[in-house]
PDB file of N, CA and C in Angstrom:
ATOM      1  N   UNK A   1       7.201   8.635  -9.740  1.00  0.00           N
ATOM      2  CA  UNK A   1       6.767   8.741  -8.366  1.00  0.00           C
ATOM      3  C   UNK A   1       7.191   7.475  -7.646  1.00  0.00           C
ATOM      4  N   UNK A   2       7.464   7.531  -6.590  1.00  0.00           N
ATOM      5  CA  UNK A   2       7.861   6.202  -5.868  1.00  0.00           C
ATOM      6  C   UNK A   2       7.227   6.526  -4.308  1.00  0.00           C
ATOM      7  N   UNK A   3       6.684   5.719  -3.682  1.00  0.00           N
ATOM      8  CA  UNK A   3       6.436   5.660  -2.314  1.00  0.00           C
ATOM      9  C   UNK A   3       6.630   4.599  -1.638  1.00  0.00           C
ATOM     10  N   UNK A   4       7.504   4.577  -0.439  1.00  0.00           N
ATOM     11  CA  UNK A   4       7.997   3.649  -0.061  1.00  0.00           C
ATOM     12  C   UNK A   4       7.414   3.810   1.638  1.00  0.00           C
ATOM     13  N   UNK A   5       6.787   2.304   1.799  1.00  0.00           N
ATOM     14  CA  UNK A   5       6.319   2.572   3.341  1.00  0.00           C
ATOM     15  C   UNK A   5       6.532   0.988   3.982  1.00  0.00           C
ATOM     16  N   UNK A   6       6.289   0.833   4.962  1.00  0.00           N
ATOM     17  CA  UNK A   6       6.495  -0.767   5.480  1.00  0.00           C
ATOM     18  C   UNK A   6       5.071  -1.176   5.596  1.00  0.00           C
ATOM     19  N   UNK A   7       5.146  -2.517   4.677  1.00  0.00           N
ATOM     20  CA  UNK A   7       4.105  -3.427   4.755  1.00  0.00           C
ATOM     21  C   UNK A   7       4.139  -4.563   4.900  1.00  0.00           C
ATOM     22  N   UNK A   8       4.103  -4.962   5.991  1.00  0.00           N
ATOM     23  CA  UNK A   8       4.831  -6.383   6.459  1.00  0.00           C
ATOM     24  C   UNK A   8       4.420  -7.712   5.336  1.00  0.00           C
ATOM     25  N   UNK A   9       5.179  -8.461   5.118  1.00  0.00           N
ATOM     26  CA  UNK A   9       4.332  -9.052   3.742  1.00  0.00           C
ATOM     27  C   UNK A   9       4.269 -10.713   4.518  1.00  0.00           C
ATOM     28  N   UNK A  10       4.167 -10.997   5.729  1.00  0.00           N
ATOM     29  CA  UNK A  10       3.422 -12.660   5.971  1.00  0.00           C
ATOM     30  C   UNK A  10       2.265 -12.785   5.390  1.00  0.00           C
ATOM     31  N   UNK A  11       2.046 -13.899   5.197  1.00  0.00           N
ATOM     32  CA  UNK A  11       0.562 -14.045   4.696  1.00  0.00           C
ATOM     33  C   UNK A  11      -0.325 -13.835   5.396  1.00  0.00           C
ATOM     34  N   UNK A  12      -0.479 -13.073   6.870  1.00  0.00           N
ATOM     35  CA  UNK A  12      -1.891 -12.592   7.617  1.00  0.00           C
ATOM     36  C   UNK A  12      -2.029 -11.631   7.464  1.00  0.00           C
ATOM     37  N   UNK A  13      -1.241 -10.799   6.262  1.00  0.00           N
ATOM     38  CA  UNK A  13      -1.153  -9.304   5.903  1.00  0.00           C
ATOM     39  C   UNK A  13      -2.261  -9.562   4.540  1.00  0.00           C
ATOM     40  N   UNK A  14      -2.801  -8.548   4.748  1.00  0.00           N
ATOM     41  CA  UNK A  14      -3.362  -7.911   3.610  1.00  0.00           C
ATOM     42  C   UNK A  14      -2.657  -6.375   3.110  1.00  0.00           C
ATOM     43  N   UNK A  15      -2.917  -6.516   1.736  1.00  0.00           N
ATOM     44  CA  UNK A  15      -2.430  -5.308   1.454  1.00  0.00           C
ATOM     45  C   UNK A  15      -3.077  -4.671  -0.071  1.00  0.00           C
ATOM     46  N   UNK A  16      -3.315  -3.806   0.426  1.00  0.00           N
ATOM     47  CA  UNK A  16      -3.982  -3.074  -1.150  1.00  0.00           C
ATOM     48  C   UNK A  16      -3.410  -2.240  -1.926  1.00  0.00           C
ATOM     49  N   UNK A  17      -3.773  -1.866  -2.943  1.00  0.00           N
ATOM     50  CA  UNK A  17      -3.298  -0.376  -3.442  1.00  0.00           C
ATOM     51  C   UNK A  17      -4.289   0.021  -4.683  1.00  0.00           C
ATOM     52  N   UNK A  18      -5.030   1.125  -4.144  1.00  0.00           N
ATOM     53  CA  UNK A  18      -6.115   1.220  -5.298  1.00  0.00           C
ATOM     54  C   UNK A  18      -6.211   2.698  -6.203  1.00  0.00           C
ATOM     55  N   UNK A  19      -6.545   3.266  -6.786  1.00  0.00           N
ATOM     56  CA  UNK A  19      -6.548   4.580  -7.656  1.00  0.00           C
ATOM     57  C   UNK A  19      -7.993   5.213  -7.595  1.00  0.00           C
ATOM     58  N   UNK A  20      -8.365   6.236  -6.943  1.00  0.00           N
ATOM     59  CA  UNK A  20      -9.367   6.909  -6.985  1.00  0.00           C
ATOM     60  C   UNK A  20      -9.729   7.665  -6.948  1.00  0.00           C
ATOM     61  N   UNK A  21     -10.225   7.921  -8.164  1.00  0.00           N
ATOM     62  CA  UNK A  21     -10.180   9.527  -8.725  1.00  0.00           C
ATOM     63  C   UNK A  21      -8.975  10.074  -8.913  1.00  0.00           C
ATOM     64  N   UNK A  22      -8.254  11.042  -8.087  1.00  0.00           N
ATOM     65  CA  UNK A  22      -6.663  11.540  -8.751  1.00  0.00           C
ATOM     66  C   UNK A  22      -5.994  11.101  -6.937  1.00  0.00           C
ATOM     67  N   UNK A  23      -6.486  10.146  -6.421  1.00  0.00           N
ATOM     68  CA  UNK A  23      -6.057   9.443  -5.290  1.00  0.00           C
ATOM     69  C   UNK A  23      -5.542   8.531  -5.487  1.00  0.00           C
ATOM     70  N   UNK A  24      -4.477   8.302  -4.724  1.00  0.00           N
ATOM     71  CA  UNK A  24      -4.087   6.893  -4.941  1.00  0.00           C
ATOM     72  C   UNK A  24      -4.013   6.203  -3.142  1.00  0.00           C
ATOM     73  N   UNK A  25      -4.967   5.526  -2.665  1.00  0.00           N
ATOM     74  CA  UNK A  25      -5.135   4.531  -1.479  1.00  0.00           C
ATOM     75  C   UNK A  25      -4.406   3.438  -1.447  1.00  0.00           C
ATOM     76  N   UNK A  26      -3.561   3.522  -0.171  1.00  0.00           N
ATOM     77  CA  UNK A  26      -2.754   2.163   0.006  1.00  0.00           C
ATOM     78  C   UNK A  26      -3.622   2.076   2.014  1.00  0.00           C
ATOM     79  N   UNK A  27      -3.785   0.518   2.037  1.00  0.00           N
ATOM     80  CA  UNK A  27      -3.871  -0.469   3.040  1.00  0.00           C
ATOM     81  C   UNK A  27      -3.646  -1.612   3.325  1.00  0.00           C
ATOM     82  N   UNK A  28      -2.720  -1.152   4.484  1.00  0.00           N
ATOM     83  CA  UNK A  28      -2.278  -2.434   4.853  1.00  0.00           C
ATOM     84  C   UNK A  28      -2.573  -3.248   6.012  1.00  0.00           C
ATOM     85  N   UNK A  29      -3.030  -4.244   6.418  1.00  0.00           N
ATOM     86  CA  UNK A  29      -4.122  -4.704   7.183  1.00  0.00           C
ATOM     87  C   UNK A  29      -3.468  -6.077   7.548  1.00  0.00           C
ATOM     88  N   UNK A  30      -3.328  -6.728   9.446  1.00  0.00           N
ATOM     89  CA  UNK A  30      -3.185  -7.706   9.738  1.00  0.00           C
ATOM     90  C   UNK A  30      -4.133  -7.776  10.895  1.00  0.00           C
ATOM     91  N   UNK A  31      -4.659  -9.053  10.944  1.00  0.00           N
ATOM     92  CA  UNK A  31      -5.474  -9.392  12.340  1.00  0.00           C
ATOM     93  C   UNK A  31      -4.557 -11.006  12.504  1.00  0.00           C
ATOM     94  N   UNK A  32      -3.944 -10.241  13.644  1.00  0.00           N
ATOM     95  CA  UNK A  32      -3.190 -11.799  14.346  1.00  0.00           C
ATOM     96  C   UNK A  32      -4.288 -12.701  14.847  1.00  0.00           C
ATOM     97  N   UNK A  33      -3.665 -13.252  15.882  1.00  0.00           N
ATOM     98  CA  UNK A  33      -4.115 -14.610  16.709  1.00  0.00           C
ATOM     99  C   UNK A  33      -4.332 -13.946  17.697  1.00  0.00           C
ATOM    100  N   UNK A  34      -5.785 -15.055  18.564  1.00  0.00           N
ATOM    101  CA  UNK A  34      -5.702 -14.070  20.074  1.00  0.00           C
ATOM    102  C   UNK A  34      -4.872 -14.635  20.730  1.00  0.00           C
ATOM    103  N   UNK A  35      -4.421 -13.699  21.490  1.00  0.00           N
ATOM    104  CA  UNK A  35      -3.348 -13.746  22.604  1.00  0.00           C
ATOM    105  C   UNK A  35      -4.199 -14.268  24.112  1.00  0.00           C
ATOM    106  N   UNK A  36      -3.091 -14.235  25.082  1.00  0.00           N
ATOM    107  CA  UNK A  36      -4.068 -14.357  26.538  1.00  0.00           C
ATOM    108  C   UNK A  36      -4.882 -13.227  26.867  1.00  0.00           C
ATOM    109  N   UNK A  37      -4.040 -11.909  26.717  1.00  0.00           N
ATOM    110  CA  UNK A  37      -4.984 -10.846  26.819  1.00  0.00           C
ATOM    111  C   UNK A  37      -6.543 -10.137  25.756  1.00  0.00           C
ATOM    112  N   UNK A  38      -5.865 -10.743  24.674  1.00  0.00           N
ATOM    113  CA  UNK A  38      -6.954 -10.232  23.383  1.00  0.00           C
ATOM    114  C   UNK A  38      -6.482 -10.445  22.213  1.00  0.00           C
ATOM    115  N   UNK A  39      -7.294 -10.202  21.471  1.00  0.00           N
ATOM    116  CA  UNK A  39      -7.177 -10.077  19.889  1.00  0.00           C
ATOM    117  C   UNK A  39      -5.991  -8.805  19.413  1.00  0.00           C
ATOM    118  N   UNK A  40      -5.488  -8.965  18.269  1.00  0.00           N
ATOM    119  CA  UNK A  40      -4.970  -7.618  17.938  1.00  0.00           C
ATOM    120  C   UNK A  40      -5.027  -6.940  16.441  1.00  0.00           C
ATOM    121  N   UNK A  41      -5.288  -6.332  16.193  1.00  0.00           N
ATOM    122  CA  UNK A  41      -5.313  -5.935  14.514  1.00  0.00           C
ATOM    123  C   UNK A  41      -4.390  -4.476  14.242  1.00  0.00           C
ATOM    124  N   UNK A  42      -3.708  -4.412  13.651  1.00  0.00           N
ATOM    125  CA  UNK A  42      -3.053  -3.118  12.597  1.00  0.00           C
ATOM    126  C   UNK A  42      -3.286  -2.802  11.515  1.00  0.00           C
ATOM    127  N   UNK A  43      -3.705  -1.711  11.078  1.00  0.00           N
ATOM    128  CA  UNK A  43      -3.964  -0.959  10.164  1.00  0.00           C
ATOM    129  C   UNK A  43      -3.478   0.388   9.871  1.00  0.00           C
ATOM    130  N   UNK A  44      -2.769   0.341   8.400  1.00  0.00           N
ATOM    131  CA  UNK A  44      -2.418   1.597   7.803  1.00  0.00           C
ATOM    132  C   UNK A  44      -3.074   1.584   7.101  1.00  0.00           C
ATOM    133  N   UNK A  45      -3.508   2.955   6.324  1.00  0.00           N
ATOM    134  CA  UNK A  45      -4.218   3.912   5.567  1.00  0.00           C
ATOM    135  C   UNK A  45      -3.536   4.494   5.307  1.00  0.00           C
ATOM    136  N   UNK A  46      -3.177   5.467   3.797  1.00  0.00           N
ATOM    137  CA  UNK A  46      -2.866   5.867   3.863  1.00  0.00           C
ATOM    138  C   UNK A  46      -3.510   6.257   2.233  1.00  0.00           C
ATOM    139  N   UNK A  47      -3.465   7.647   1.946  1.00  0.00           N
ATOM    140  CA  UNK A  47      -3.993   8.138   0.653  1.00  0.00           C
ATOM    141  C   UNK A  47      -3.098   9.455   0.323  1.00  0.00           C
ATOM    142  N   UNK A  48      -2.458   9.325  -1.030  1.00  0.00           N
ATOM    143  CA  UNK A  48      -1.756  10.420  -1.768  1.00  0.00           C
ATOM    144  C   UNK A  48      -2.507  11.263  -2.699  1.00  0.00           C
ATOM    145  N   UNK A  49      -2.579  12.463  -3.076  1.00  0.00           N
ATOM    146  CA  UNK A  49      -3.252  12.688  -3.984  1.00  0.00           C
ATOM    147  C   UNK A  49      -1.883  12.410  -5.366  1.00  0.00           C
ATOM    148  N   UNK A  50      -2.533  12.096  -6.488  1.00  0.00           N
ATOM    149  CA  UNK A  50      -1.283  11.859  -7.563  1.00  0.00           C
ATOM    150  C   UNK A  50      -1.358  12.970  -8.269  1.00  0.00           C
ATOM    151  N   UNK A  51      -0.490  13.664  -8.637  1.00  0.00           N
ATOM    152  CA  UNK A  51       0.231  14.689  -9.619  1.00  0.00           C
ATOM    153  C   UNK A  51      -0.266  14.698 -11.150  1.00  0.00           C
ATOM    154  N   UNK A  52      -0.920  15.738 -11.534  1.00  0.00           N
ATOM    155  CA  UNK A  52      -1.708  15.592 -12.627  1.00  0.00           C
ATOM    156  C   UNK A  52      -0.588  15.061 -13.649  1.00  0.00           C
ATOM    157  N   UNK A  53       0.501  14.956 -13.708  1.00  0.00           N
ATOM    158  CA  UNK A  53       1.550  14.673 -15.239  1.00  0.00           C
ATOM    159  C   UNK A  53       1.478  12.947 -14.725  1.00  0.00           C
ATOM    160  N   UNK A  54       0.930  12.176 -13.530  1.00  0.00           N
ATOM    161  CA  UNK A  54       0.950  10.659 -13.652  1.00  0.00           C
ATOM    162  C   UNK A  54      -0.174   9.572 -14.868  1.00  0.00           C
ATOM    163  N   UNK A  55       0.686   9.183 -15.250  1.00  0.00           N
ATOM    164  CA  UNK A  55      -0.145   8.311 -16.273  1.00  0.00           C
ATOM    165  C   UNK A  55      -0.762   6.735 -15.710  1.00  0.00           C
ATOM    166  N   UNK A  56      -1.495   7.302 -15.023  1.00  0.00           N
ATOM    167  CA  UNK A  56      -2.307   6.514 -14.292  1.00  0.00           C
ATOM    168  C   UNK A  56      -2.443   4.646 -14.425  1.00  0.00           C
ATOM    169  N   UNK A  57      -2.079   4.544 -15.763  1.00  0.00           N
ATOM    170  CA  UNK A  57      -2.154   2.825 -16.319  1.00  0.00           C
ATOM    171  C   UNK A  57      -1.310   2.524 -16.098  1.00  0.00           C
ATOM    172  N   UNK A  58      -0.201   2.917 -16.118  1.00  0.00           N
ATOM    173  CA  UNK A  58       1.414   2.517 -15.949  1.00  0.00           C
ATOM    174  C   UNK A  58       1.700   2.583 -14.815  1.00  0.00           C
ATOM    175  N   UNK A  59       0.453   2.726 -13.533  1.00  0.00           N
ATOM    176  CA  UNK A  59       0.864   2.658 -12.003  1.00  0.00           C
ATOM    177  C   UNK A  59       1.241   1.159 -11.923  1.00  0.00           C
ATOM    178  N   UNK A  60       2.513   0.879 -11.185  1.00  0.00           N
ATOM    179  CA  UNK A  60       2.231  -0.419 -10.798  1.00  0.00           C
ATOM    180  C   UNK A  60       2.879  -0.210  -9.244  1.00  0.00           C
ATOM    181  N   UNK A  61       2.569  -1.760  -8.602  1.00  0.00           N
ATOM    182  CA  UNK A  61       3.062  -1.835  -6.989  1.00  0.00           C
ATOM    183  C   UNK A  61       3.867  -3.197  -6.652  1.00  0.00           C
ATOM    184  N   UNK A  62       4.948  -2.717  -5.889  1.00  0.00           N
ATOM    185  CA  UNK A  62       5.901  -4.063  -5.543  1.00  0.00           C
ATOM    186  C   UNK A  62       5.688  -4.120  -4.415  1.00  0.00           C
ATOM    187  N   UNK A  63       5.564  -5.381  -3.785  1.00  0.00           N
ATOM    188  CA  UNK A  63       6.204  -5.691  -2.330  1.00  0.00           C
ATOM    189  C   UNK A  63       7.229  -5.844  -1.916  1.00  0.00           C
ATOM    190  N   UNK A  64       8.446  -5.196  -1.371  1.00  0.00           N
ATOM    191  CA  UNK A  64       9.885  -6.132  -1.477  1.00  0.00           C
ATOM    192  C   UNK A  64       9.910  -7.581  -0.572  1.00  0.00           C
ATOM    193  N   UNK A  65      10.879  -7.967  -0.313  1.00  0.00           N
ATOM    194  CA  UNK A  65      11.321  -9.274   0.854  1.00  0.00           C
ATOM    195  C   UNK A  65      10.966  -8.598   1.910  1.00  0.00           C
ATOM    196  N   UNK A  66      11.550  -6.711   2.452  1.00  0.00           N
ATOM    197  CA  UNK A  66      11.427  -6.352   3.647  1.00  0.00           C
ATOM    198  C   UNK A  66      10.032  -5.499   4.035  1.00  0.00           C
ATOM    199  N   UNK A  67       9.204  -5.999   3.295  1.00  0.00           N
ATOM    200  CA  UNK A  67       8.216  -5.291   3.347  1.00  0.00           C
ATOM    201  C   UNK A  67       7.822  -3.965   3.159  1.00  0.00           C
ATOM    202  N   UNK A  68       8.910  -3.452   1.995  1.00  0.00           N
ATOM    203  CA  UNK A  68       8.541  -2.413   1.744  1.00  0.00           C
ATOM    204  C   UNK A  68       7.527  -1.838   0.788  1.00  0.00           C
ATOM    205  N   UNK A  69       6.703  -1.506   0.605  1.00  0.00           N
ATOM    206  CA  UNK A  69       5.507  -1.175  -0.324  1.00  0.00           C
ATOM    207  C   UNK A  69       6.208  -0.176  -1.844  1.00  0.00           C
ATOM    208  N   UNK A  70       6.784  -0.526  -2.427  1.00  0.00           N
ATOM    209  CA  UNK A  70       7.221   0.695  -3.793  1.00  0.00           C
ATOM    210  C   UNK A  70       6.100   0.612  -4.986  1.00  0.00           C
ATOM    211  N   UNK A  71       5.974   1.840  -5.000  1.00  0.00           N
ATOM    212  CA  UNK A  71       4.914   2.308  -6.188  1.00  0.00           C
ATOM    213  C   UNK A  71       5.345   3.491  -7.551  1.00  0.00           C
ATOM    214  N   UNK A  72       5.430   2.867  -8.308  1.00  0.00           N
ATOM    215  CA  UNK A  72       5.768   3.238  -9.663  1.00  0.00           C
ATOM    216  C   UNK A  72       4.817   3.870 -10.293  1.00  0.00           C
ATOM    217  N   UNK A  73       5.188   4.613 -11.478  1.00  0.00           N
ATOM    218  CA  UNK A  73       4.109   5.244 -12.609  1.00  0.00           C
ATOM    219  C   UNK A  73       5.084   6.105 -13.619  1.00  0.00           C
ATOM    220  N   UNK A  74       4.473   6.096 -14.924  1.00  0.00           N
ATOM    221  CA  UNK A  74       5.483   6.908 -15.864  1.00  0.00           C
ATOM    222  C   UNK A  74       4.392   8.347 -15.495  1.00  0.00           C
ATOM    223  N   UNK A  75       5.582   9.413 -16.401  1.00  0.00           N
ATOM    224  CA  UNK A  75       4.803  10.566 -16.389  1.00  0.00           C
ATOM    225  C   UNK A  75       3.722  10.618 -18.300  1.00  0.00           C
ATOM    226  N   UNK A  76       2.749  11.724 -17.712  1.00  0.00           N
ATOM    227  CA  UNK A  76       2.072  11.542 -19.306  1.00  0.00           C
ATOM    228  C   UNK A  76       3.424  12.326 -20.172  1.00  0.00           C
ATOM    229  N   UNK A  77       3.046  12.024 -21.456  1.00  0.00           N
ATOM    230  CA  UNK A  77       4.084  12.565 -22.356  1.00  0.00           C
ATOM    231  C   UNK A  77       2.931  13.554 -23.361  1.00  0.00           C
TER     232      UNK A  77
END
């Protein structure tokens, strides 16, 4: 499985990726600086359900340089 999404990776980014239940939750979360007009924050959410043949331990998650979010997993055997 691979999912690829943009997650900006400065350090005012947060970013998660968690497994729940046969879900798999990714968030990605920045609260800048206030500006003259206001504050600003972005947030993705985003939740997959995973494919019963994923072997759930062997999920892992990269960040690239361009902020791309890739998510790995073997299948069960």
């Amino acid at each position: 499985m691979r999912i690829s999404r943009g997650c900006p990776t400065q350090d005012d980014y947060y970013n998660a990726v968690k497994v729940i239940g046969d879900h798999l939750n990714v968030r990605c979360l920045r609260e800048s600086k206030e500006g003259k007009i206001g504050e600003t924050k972005r947030e993705i959410n985003r939740s997959y359900k995973l494919p019963s043949d994923v072997d759930v331990p062997t999920l892992k998650s990269t960040l690239t340089a361009k902020g791309h979010l890739i998510i790995t997993a073997d299948k069960k055997k």
